[in-house]
C-alpha atoms as a PDB file:
ATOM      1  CA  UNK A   1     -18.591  11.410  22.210  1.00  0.00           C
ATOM      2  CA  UNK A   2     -19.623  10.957  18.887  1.00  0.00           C
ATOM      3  CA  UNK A   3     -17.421   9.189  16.116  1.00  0.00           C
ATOM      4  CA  UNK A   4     -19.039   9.649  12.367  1.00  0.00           C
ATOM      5  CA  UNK A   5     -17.650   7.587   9.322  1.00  0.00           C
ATOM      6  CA  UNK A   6     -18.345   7.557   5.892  1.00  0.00           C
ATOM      7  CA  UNK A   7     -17.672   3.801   5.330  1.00  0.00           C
ATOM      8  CA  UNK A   8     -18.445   3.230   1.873  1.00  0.00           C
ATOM      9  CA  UNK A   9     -16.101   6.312   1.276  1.00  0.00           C
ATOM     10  CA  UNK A  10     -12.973   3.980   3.625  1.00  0.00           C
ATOM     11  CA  UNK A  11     -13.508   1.655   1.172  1.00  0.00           C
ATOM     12  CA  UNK A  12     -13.162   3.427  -1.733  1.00  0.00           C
ATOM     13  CA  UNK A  13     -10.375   5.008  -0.729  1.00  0.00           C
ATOM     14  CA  UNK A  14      -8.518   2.207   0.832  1.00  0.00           C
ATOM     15  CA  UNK A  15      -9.398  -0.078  -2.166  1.00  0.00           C
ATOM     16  CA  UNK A  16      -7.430   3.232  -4.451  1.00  0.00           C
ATOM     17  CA  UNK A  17      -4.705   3.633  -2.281  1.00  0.00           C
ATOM     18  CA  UNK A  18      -4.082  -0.595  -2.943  1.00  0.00           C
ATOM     19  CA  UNK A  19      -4.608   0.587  -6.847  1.00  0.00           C
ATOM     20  CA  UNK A  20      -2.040   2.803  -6.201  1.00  0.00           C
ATOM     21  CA  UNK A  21       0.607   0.538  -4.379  1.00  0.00           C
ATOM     22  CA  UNK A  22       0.619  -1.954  -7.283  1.00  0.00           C
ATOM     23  CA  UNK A  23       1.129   0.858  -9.538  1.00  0.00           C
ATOM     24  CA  UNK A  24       3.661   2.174  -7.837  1.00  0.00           C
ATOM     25  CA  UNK A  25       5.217  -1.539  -7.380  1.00  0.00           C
ATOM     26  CA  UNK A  26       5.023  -2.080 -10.719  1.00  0.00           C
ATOM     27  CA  UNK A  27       7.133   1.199 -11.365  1.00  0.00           C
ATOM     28  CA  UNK A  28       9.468  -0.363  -9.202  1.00  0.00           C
ATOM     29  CA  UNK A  29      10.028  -3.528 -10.788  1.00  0.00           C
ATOM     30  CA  UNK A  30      10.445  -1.539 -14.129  1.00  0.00           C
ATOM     31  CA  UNK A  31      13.261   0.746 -13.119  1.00  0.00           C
ATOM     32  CA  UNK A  32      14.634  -2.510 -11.809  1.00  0.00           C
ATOM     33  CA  UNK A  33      14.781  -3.823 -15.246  1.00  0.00           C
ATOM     34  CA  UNK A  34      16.269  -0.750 -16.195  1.00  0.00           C
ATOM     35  CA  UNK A  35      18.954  -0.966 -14.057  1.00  0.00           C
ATOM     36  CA  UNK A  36      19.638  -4.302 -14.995  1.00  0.00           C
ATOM     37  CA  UNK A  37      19.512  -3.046 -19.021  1.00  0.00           C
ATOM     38  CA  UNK A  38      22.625  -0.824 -17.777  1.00  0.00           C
ATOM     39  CA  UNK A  39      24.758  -3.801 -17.798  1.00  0.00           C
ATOM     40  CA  UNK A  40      24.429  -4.515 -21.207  1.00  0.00           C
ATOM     41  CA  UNK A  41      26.024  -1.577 -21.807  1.00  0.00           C
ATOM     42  CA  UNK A  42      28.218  -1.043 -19.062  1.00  0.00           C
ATOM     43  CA  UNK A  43      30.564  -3.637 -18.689  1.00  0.00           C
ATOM     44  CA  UNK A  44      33.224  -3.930 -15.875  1.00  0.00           C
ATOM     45  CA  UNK A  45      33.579  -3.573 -11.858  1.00  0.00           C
ATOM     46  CA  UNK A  46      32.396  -0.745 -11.789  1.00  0.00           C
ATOM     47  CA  UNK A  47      29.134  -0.829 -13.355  1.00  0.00           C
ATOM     48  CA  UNK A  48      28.550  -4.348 -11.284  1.00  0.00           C
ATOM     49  CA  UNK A  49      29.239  -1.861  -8.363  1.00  0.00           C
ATOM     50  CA  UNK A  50      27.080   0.741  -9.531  1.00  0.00           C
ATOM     51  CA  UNK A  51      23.935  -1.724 -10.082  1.00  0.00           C
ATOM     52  CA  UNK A  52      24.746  -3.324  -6.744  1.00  0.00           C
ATOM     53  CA  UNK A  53      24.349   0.180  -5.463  1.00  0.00           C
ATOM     54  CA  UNK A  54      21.441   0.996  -6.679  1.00  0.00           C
ATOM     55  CA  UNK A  55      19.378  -2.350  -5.832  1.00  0.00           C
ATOM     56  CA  UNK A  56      20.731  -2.363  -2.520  1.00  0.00           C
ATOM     57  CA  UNK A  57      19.834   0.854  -1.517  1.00  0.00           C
ATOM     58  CA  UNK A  58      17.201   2.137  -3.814  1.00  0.00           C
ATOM     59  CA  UNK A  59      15.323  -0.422  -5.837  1.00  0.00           C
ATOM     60  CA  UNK A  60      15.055  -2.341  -2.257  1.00  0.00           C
ATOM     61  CA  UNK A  61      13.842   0.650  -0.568  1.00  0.00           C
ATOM     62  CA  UNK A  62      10.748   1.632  -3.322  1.00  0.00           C
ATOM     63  CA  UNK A  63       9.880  -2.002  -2.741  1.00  0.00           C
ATOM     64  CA  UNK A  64       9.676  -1.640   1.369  1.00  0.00           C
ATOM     65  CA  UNK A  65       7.648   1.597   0.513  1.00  0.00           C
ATOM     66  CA  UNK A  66       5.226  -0.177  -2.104  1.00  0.00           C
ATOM     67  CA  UNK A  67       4.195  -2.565   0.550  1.00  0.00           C
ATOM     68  CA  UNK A  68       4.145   0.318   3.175  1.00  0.00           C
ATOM     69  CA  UNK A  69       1.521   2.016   0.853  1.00  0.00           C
ATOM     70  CA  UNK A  70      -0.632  -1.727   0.108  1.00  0.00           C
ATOM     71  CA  UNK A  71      -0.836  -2.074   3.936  1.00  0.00           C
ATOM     72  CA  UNK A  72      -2.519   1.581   4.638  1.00  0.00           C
ATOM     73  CA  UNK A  73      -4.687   0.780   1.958  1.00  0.00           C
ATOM     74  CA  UNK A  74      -5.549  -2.692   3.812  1.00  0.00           C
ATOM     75  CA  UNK A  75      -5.570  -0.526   7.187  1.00  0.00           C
ATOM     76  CA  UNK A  76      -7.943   1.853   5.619  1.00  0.00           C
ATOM     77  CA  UNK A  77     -10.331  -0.727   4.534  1.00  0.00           C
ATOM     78  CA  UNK A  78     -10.040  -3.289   7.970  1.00  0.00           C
ATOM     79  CA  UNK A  79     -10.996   0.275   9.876  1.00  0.00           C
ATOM     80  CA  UNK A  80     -14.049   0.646   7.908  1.00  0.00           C
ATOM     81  CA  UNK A  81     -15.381  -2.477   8.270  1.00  0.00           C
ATOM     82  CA  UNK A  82     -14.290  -2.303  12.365  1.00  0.00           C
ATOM     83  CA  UNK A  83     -16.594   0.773  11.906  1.00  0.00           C
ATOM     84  CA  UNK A  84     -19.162  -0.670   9.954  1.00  0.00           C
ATOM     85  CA  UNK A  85     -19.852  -3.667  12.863  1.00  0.00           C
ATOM     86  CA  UNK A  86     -19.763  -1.561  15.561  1.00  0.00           C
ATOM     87  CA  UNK A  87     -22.378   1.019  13.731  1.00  0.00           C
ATOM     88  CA  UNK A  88     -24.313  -2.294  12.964  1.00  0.00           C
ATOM     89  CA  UNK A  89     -24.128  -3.360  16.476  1.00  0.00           C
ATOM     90  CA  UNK A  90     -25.220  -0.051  18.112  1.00  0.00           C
ATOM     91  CA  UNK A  91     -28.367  -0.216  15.542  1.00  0.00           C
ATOM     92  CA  UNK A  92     -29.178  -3.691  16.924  1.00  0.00           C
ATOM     93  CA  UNK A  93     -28.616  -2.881  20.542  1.00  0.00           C
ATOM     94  CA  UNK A  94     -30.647   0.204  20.699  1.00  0.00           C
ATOM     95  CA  UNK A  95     -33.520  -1.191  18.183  1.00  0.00           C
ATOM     96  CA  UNK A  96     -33.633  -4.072  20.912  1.00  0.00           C
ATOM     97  CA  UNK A  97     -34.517  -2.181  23.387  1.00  0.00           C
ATOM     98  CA  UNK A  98     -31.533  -2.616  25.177  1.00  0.00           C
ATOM     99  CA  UNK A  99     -31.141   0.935  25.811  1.00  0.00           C
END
């Protein structure tokens, strides 16, 4: 069996797909803000209920899926270098005669 990987290419790609989470974290925390601005011009139960609503179920989810997105990228890049020590310790192995 033969297992190719472009390593330097995991890298790059995991270190985007981090770029990406913290983007997309940062989004996050400003529609939170937003939500929160609806207060000032909401008053009453209803709009504490609303805002409640949304952070509960919403703002808390995109924050679950931020980190969701971070970890692949970590996942990505811890694969690569798993890759990159056993290609490095094939090298050795076989230029040391131990083939």
């Amino acid at each position: 069996m033969k297992i190719k990987a472009d390593i330097e290419r995991m890298q790059l790609i995991g270190n985007n797909i981090i770029d990406k989470s913290a983007d997309f974290a940062n989004k996050t925390r400003q529609l939170e803000n937003e939500i929160d601005d609806i207060l000032s011009a909401w008053d009453g139960e209803e709009a504490a209920k609303y805002i409640k609503l949304l952070k509960e179920n919403y703002v808390i989810n995109l924050s679950h899926l931020a980190q969701a997105i971070e970890n692949y990228g970590i996942y990505i890049k811890d694969i690569s270098s798993i890759y990159s020590s056993l290609e490095k310790g094939t090298i050795d192995r076989y230029n040391g005669g131990h083939y």
